[in-house]
N, C-alpha and C. Protein backbone atom coordinates (compact mmCIF):
# COMPACT_ATOMS: atom_id res chain seq x y z
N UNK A 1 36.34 33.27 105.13
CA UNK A 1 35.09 33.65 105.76
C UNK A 1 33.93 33.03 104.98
N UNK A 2 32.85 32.65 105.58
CA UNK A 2 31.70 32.12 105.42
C UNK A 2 30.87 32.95 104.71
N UNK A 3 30.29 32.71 103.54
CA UNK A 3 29.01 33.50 102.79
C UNK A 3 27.82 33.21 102.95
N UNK A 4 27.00 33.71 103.94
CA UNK A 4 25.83 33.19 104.16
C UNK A 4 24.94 33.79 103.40
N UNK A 5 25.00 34.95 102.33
CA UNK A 5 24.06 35.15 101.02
C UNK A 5 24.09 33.75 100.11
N UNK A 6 25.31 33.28 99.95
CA UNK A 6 25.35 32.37 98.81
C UNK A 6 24.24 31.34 99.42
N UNK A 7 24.27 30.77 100.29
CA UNK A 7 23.56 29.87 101.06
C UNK A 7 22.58 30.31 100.88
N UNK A 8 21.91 31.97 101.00
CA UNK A 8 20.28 31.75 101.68
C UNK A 8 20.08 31.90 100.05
N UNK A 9 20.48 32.93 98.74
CA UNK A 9 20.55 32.95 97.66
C UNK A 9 20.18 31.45 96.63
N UNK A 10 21.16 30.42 97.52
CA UNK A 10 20.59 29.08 96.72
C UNK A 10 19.34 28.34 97.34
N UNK A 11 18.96 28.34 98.55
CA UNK A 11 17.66 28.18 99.74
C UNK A 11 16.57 29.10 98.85
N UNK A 12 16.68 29.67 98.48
CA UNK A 12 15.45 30.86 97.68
C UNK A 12 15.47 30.22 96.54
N UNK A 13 16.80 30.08 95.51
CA UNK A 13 16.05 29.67 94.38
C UNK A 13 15.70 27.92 93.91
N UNK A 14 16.06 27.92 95.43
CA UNK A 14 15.77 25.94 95.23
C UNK A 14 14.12 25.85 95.75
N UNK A 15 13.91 26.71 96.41
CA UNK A 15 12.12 26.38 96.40
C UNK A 15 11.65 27.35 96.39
N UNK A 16 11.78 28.50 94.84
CA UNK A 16 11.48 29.04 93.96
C UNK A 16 11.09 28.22 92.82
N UNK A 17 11.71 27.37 92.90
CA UNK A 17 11.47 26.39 91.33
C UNK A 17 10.22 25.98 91.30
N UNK A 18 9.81 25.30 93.10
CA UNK A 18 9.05 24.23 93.48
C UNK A 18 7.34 25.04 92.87
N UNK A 19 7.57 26.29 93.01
CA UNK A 19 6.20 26.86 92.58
C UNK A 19 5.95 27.12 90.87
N UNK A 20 5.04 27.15 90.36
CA UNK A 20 3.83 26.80 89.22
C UNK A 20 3.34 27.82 88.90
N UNK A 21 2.71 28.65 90.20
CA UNK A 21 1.97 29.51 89.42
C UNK A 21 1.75 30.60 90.84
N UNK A 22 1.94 31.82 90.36
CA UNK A 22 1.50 32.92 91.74
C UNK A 22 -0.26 33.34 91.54
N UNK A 23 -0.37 32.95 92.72
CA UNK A 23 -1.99 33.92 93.20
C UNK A 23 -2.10 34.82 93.82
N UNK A 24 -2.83 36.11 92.93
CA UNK A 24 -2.57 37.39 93.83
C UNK A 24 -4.46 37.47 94.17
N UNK A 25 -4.72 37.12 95.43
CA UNK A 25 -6.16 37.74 95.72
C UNK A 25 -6.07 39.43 95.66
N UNK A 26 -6.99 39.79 95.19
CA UNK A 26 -7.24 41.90 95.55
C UNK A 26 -8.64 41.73 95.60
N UNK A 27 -8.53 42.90 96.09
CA UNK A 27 -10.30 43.63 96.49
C UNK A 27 -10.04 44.84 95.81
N UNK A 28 -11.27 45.63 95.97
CA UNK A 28 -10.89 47.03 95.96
C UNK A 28 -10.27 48.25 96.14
N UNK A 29 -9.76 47.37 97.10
CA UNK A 29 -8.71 48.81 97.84
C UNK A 29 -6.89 49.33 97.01
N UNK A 30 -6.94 50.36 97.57
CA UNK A 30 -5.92 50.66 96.39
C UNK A 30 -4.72 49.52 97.01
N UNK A 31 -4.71 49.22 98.14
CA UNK A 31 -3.46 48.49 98.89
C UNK A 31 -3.32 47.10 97.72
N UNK A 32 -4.48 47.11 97.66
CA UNK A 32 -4.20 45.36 96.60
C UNK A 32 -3.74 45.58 95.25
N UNK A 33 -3.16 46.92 94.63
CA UNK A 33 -1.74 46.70 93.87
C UNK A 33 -0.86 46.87 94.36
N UNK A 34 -0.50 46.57 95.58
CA UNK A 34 1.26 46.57 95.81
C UNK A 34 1.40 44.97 95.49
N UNK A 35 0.33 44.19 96.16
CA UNK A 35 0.23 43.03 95.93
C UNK A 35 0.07 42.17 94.59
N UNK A 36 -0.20 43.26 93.63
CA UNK A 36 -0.30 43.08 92.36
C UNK A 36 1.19 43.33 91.51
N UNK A 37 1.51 44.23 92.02
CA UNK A 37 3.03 44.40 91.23
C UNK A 37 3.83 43.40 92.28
N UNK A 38 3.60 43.26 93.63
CA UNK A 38 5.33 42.06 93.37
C UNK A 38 4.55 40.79 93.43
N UNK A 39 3.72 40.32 92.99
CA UNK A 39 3.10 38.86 92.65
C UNK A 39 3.42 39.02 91.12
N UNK A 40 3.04 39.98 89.75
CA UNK A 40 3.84 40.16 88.81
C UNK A 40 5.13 40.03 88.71
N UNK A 41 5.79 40.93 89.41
CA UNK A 41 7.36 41.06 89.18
C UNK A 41 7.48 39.47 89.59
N UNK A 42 7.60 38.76 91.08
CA UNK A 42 7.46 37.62 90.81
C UNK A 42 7.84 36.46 89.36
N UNK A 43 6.40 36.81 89.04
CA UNK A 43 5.52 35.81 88.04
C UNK A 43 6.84 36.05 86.86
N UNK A 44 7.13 37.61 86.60
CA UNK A 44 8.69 37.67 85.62
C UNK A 44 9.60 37.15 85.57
N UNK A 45 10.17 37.40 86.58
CA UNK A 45 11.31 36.35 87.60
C UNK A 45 11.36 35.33 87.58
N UNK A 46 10.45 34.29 87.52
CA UNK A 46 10.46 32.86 87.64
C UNK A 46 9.93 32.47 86.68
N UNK A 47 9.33 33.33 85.52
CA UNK A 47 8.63 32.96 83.96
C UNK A 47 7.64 32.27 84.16
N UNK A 48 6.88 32.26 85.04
CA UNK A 48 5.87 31.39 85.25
C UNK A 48 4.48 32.28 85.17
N UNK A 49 3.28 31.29 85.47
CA UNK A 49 1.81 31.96 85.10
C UNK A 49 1.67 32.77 86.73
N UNK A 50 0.68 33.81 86.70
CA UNK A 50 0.15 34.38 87.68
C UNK A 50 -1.64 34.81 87.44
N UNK A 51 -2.06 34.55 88.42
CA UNK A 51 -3.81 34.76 88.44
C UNK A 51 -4.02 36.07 89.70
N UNK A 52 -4.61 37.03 89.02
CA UNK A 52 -5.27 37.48 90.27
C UNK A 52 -7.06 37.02 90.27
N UNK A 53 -7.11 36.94 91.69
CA UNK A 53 -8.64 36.47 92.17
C UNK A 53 -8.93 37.44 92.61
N UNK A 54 -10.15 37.56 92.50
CA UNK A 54 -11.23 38.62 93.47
C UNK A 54 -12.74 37.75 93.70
N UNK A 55 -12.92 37.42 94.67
CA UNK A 55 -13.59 37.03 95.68
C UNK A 55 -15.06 37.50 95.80
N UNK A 56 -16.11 37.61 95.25
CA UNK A 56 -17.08 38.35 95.46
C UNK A 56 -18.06 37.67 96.64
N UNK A 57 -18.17 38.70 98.18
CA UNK A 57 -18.69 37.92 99.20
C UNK A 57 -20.04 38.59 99.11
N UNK A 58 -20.56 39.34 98.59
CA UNK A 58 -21.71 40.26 98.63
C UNK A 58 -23.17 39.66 98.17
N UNK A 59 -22.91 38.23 97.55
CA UNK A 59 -24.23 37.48 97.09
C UNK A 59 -25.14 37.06 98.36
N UNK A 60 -24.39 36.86 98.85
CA UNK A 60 -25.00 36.51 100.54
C UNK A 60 -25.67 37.05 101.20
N UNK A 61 -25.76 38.79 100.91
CA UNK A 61 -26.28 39.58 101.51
C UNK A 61 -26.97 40.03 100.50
N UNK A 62 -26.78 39.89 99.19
CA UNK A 62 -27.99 40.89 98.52
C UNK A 62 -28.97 40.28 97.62
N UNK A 63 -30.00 40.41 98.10
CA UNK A 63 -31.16 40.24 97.16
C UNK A 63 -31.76 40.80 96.07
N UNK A 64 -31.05 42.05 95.64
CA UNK A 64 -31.27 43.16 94.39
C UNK A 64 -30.66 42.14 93.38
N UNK A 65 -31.20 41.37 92.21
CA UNK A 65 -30.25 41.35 91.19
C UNK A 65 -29.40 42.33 90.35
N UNK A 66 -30.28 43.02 90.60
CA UNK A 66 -29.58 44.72 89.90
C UNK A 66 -28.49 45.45 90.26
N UNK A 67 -28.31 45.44 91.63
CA UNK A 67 -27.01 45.63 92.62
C UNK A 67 -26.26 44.17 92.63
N UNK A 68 -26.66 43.34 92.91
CA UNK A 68 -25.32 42.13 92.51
C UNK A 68 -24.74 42.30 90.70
N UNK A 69 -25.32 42.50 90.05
CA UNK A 69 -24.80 43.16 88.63
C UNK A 69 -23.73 44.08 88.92
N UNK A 70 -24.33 44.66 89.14
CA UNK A 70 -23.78 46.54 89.07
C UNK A 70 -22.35 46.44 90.43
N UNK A 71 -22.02 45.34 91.35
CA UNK A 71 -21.36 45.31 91.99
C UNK A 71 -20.02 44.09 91.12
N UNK A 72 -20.87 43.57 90.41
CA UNK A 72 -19.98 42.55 89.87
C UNK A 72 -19.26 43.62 88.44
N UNK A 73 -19.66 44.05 87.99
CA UNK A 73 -18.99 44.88 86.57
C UNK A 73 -18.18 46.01 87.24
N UNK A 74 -18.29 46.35 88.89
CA UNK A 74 -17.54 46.86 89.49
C UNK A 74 -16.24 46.29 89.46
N UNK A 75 -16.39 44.78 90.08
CA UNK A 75 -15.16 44.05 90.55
C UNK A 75 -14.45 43.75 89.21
N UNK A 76 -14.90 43.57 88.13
CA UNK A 76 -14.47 43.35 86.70
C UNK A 76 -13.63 44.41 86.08
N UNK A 77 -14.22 45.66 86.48
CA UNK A 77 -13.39 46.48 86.00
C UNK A 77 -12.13 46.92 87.13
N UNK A 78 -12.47 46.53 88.18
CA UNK A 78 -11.18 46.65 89.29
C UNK A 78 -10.22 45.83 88.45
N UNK A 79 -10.55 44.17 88.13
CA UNK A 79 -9.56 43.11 87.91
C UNK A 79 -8.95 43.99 86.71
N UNK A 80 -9.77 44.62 85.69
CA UNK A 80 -8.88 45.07 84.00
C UNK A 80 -7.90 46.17 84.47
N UNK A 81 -8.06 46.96 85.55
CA UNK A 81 -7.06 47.72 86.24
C UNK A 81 -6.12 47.28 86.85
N UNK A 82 -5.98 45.55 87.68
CA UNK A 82 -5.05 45.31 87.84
C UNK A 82 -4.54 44.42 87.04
N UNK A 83 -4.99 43.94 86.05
CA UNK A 83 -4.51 43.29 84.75
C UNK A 83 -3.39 44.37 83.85
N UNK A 84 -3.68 45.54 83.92
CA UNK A 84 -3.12 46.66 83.14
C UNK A 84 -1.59 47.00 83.67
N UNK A 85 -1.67 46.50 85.58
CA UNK A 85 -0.86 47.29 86.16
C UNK A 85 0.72 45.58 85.77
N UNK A 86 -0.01 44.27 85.75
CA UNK A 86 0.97 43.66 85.29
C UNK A 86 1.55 43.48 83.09
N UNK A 87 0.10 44.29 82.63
CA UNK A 87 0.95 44.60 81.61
C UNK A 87 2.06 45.33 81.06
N UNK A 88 2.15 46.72 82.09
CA UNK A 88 2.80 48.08 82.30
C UNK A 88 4.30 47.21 82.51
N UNK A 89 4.00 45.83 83.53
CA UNK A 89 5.72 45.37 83.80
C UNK A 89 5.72 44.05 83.12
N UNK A 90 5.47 43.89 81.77
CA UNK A 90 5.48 43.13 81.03
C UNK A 90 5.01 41.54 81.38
N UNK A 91 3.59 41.43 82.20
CA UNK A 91 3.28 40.42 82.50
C UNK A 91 2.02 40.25 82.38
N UNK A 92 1.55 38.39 81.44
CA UNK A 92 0.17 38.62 81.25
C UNK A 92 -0.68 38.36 82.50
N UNK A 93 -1.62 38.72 83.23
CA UNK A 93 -1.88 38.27 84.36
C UNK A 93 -3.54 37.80 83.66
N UNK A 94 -4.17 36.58 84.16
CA UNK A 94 -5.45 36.04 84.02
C UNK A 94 -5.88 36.43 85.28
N UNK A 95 -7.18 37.12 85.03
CA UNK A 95 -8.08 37.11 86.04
C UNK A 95 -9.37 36.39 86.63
N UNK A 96 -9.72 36.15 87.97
CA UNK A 96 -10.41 35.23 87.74
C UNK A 96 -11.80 36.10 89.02
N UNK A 97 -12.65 35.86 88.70
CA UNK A 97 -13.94 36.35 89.98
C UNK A 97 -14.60 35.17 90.39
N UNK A 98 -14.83 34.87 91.77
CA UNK A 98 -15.36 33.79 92.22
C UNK A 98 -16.37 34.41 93.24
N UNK A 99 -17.70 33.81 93.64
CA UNK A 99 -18.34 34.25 94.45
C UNK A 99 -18.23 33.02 95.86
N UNK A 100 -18.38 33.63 96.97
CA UNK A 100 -18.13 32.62 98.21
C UNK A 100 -17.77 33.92 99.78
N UNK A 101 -17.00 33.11 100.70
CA UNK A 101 -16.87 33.40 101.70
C UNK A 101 -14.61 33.44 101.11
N UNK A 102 -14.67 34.64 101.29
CA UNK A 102 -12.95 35.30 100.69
C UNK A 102 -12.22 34.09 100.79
N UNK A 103 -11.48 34.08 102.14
CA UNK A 103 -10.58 33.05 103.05
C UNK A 103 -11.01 31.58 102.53
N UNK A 104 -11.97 31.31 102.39
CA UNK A 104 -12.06 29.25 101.91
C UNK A 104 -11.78 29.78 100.19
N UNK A 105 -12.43 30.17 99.83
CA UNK A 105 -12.58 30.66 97.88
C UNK A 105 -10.73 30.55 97.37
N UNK A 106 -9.80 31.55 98.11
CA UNK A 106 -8.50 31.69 97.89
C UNK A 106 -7.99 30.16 98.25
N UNK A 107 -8.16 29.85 99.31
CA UNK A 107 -7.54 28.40 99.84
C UNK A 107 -7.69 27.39 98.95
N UNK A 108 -9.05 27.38 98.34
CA UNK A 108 -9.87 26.28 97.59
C UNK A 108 -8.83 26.47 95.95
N UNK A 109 -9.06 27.61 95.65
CA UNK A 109 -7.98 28.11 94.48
C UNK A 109 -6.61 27.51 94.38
N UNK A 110 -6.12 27.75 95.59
CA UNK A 110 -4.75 27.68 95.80
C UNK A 110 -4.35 25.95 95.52
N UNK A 111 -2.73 26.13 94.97
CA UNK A 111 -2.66 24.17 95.07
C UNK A 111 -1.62 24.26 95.27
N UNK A 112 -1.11 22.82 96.00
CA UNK A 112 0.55 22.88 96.73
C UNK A 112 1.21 23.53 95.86
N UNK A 113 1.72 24.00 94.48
CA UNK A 113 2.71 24.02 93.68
C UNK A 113 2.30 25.70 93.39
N UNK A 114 1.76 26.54 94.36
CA UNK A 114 1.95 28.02 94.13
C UNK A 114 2.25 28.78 95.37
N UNK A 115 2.49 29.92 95.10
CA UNK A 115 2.80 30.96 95.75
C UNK A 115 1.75 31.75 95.67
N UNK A 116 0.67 32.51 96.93
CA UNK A 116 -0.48 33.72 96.96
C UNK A 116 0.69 34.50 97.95
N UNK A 117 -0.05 35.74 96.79
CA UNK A 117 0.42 36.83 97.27
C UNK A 117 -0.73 37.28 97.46
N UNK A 118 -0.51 37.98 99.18
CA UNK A 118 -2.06 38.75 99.41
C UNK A 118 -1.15 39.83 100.53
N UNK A 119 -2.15 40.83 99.94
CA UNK A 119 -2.23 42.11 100.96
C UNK A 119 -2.72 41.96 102.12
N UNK A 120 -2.08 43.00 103.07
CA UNK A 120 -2.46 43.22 104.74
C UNK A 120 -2.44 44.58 104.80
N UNK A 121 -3.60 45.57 104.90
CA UNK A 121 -3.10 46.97 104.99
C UNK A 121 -3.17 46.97 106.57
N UNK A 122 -3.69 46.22 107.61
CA UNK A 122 -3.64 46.88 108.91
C UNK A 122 -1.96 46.41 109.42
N UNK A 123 -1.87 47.13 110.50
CA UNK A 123 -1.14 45.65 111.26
C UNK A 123 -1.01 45.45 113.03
N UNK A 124 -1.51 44.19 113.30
CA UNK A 124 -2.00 44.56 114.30
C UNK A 124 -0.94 42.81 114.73
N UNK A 125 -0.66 42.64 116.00
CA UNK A 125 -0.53 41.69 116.34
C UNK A 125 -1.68 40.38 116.24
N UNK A 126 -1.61 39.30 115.69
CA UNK A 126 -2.64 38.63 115.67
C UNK A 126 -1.69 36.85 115.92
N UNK A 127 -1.27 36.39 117.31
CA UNK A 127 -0.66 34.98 117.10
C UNK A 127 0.60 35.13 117.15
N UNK A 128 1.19 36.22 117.94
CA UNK A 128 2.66 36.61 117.66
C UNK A 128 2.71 37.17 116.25
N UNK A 129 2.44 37.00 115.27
CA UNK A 129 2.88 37.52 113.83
C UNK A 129 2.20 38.57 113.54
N UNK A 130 2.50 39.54 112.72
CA UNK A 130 2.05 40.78 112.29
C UNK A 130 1.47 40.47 110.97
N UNK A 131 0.00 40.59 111.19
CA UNK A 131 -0.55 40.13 110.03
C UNK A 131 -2.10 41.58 109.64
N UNK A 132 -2.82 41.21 108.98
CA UNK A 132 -3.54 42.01 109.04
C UNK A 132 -5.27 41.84 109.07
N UNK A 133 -6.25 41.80 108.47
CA UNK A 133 -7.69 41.22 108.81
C UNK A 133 -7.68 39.74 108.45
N UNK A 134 -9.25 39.28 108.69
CA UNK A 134 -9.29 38.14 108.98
C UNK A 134 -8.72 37.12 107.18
N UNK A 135 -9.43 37.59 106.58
CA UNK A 135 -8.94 36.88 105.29
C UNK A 135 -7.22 36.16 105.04
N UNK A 136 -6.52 37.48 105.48
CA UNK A 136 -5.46 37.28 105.50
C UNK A 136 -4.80 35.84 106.53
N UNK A 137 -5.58 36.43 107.64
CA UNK A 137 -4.85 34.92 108.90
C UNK A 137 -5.45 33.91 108.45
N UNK A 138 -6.69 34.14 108.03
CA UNK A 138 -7.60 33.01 107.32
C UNK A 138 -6.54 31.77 106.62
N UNK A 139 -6.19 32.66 104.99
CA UNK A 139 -5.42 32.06 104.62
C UNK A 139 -4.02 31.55 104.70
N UNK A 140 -3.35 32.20 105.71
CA UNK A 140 -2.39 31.96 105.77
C UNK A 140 -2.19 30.76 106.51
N UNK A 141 -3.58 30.42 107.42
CA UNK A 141 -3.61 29.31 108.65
C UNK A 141 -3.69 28.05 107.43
N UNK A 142 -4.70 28.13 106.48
CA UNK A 142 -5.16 27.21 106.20
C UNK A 142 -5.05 27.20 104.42
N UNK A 143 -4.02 27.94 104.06
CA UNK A 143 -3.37 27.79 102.59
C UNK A 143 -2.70 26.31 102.46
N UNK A 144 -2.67 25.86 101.32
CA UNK A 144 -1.67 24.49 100.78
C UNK A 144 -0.27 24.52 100.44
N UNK A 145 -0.15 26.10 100.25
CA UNK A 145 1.40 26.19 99.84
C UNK A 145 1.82 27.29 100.60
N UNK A 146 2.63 28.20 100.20
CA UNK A 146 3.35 29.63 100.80
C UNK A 146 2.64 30.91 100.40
N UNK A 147 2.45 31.18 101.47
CA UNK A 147 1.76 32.80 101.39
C UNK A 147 3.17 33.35 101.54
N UNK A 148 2.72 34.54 100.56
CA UNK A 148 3.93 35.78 100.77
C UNK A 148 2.94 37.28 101.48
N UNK A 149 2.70 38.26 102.31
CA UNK A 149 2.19 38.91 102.79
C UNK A 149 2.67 39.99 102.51
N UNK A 150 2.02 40.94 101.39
CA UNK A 150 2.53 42.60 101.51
C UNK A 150 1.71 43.27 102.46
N UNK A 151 2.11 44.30 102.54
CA UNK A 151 1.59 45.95 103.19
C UNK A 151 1.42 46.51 101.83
């Protein structure tokens, strides 16, 4: 009889190799550590580097320097919380904050030789595929390498 684990088992870790480095985009929401622990666990697994990004789109709209501060030491201390959650599973994760429009910022990040891991908390049909807001289809249309998609 035929083993079709062995097959898909060697298909996984033959372009497993091909990736460099995992990108986990998060926001604020609590959904963007699930996306944080298996872009870590990941990053263990294959001994390789992992970055989470956070995206800051809010310059666009605000003219307070005082609130673009006070929103940015927000997102900073989100990233040291999910920096903590890949030290807990023995992984160093670099964080990075970029200001822009989410969906191009991650893409622009991204380079053929990684894997983004990004969260979807809705799920709605969007293109036949079950995906979740726009960031997400964003990148997934117009990423360079392989998106992996949690809930």
């Amino acid at each position: 009889m035929f083993n079709y684990c062995i097959i898909i088992l060697k298909f996984v870790e033959k372009s497993m190799k091909d990736i460099k480095r995992i990108v986990i985009p998060v926001d604020k929401t609590e959904s963007s550590k699930n996306a944080v622990r298996r872009g870590a666990f990941f990053a263990k697994i294959l001994g390789i580097d992992a970055k989470i990004v956070s995206v800051n789109d809010t310059h666009q709209f605000m003219s307070s320097v005082v609130l673009e501060e006070k929103l940015r030491k927000e997102a900073e201390a989100a990233l040291d919380g999910y920096k903590k959650i890949g030290e807990d599973l023995g992984v160093t994760l670099e964080t990075v904050l970029i200001s822009g429009d989410p969906a191009e910022e991650i893409v622009k990040f991204a380079k053929e030789d990684d894997l983004i891991v990004i969260v979807s908390d809705r799920e709605k049909p969007i293109d036949g595929i079950i995906l979740g807001g726009s960031v997400s289809k964003n990148v997934i249309r117009n990423a360079p390498c392989s998106v992996l998609v949690v809930k």
